[in-house]
Every structure is written in C-alpha cells, then in structure tokens.
C-alpha atoms as a PDB file:
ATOM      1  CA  UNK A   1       0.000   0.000   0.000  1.00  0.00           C
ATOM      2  CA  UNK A   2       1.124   3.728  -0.154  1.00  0.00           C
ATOM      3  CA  UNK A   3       3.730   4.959   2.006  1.00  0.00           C
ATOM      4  CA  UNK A   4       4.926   8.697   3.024  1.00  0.00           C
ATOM      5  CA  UNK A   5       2.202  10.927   5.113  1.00  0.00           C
ATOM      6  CA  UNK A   6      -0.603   8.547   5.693  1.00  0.00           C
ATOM      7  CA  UNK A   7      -4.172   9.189   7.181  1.00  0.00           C
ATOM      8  CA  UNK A   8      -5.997   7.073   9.310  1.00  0.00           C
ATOM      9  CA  UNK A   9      -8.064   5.199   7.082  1.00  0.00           C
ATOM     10  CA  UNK A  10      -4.608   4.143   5.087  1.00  0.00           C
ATOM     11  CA  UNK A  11      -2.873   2.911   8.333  1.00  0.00           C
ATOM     12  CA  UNK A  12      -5.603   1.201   8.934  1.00  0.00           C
ATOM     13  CA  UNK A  13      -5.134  -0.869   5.606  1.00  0.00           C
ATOM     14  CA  UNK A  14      -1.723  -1.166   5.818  1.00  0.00           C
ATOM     15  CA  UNK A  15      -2.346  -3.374   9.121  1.00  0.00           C
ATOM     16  CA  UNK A  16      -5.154  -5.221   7.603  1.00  0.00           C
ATOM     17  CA  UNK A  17      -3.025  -5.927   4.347  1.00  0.00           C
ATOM     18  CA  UNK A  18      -0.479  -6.901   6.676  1.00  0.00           C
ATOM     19  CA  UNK A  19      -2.571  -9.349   9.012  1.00  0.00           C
ATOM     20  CA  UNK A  20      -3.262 -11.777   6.020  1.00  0.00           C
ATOM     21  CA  UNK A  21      -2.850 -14.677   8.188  1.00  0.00           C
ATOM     22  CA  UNK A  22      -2.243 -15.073  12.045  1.00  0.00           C
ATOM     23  CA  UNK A  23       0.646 -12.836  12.735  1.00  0.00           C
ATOM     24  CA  UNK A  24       2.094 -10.951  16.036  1.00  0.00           C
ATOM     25  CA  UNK A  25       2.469  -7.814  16.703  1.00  0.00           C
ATOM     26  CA  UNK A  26       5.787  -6.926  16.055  1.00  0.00           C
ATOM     27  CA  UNK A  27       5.211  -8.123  12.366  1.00  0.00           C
ATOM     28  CA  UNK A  28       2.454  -5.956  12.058  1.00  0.00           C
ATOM     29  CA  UNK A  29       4.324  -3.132  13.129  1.00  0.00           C
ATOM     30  CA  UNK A  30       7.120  -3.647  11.020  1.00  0.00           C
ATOM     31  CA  UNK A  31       5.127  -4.549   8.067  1.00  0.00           C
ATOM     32  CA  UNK A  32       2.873  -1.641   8.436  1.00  0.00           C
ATOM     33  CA  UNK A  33       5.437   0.602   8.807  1.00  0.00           C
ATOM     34  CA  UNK A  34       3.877   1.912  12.110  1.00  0.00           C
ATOM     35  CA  UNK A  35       5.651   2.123  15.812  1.00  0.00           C
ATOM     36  CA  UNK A  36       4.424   0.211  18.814  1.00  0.00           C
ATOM     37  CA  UNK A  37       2.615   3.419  20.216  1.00  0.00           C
ATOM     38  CA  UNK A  38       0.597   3.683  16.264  1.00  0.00           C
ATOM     39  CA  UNK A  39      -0.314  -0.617  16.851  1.00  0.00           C
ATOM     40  CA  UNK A  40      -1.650   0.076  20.388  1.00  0.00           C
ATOM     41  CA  UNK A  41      -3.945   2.475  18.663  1.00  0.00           C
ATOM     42  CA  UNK A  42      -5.211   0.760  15.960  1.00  0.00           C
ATOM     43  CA  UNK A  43      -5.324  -2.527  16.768  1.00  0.00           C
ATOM     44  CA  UNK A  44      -8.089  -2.077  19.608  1.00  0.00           C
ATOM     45  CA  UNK A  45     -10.148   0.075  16.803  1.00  0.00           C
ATOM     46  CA  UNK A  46      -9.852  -2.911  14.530  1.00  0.00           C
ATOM     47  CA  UNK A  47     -10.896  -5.327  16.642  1.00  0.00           C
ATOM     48  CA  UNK A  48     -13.474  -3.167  17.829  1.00  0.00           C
ATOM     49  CA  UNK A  49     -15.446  -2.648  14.281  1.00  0.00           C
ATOM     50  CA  UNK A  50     -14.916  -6.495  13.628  1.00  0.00           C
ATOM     51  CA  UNK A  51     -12.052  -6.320  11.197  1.00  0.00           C
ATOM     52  CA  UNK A  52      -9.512  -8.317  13.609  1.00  0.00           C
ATOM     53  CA  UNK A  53      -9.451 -10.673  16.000  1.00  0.00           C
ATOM     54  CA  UNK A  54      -7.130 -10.822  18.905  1.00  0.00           C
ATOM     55  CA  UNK A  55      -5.823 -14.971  19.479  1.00  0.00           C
ATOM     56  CA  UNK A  56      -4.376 -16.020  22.295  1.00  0.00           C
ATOM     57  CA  UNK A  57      -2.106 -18.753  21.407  1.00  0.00           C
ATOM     58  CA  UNK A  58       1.173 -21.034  22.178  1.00  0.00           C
ATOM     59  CA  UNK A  59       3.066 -18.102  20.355  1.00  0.00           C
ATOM     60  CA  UNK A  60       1.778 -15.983  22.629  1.00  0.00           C
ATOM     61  CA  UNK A  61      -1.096 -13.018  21.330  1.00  0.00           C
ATOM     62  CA  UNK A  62      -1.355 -13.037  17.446  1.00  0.00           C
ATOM     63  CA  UNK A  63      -3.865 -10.910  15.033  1.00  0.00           C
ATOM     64  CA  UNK A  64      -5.542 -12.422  12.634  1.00  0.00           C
ATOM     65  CA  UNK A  65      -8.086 -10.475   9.730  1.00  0.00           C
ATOM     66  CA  UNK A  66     -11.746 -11.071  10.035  1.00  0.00           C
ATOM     67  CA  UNK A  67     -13.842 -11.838   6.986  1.00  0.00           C
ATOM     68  CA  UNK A  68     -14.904  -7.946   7.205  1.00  0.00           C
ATOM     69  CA  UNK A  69     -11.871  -7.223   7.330  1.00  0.00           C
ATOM     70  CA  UNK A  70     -11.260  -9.022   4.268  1.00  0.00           C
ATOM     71  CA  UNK A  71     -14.137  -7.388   2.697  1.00  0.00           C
ATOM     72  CA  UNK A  72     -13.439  -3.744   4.103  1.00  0.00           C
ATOM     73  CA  UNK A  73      -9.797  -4.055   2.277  1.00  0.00           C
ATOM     74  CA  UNK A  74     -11.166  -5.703  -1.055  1.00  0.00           C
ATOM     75  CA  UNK A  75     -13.715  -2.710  -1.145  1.00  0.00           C
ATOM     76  CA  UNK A  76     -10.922   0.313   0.029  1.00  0.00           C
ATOM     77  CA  UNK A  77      -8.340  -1.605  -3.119  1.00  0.00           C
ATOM     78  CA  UNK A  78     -11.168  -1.116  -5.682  1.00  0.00           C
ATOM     79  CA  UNK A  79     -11.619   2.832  -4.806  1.00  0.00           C
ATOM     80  CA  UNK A  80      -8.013   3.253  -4.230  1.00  0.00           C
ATOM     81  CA  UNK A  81      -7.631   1.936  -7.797  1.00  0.00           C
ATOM     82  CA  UNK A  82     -10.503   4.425  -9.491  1.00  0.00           C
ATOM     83  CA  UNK A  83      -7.851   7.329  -8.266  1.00  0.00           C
END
C-alpha cells in the first residue's frame, strides 16, 4: 500500500493488508510501517469494528483479519484503484 504521510483510514489498511494470516504484533508493526505506540492504537479500533481478532495462542497473542476485514480491504483496493 502507499507509504509517506498517511491518514488514518490508510494505516488502517496497511495493518489489515499486513494481518493476512495469524501474525504478532511486532510483524504488524514492522510490516505496516507503524511504531508500537501507532499498533496500540489501531489494533483495539480494529478489533473493535470487527475487522480483527485478537488470538491467544502457544506463540503468545497473534492478530488475525476477520472476513470484514477481508471485505473492508477488497472494497478500500477497488476505490483506491478508481484514483
């Protein structure tokens, strides 16, 4: 997804693109190109509106996309690509 001076509504893509299967948060951070204090804020959001889940595994806590959030990112990829 785009990089460079991002609004809300991108960063929150960037995490969802990046959340493709289960994955911690330190990949998501570094995948996202966010810092720990950005994750704390968006991931709660996220999981809030349905779009992630939070999974409590051997691995320890790991995110994982929803099938909203699948849908949410499909939709925001086909406007992105009309501009």
């Amino acid at each position: 997804m785009a990089r460079g001076r991002r609004g809300r509504v991108e960063i929150m893509m960037d995490i969802l693109d990046e959340v493709s299967s289960s994955v911690n948060k330190t990949k998501i951070v570094y995948g996202a190109n966010l810092n720990f204090s950005m994750a704390e804020r968006y991931l709660p959001l996220l999981i809030k509106r349905g779009f992630l889940e939070k999974v409590n595994s051997g691995n320890g806590v790991m995110y994982k996309i929803t099938g909203s959030g699948k849908q949410i990112l499909k939709d925001y990829r086909r406007v992105s690509a009309l501009f």
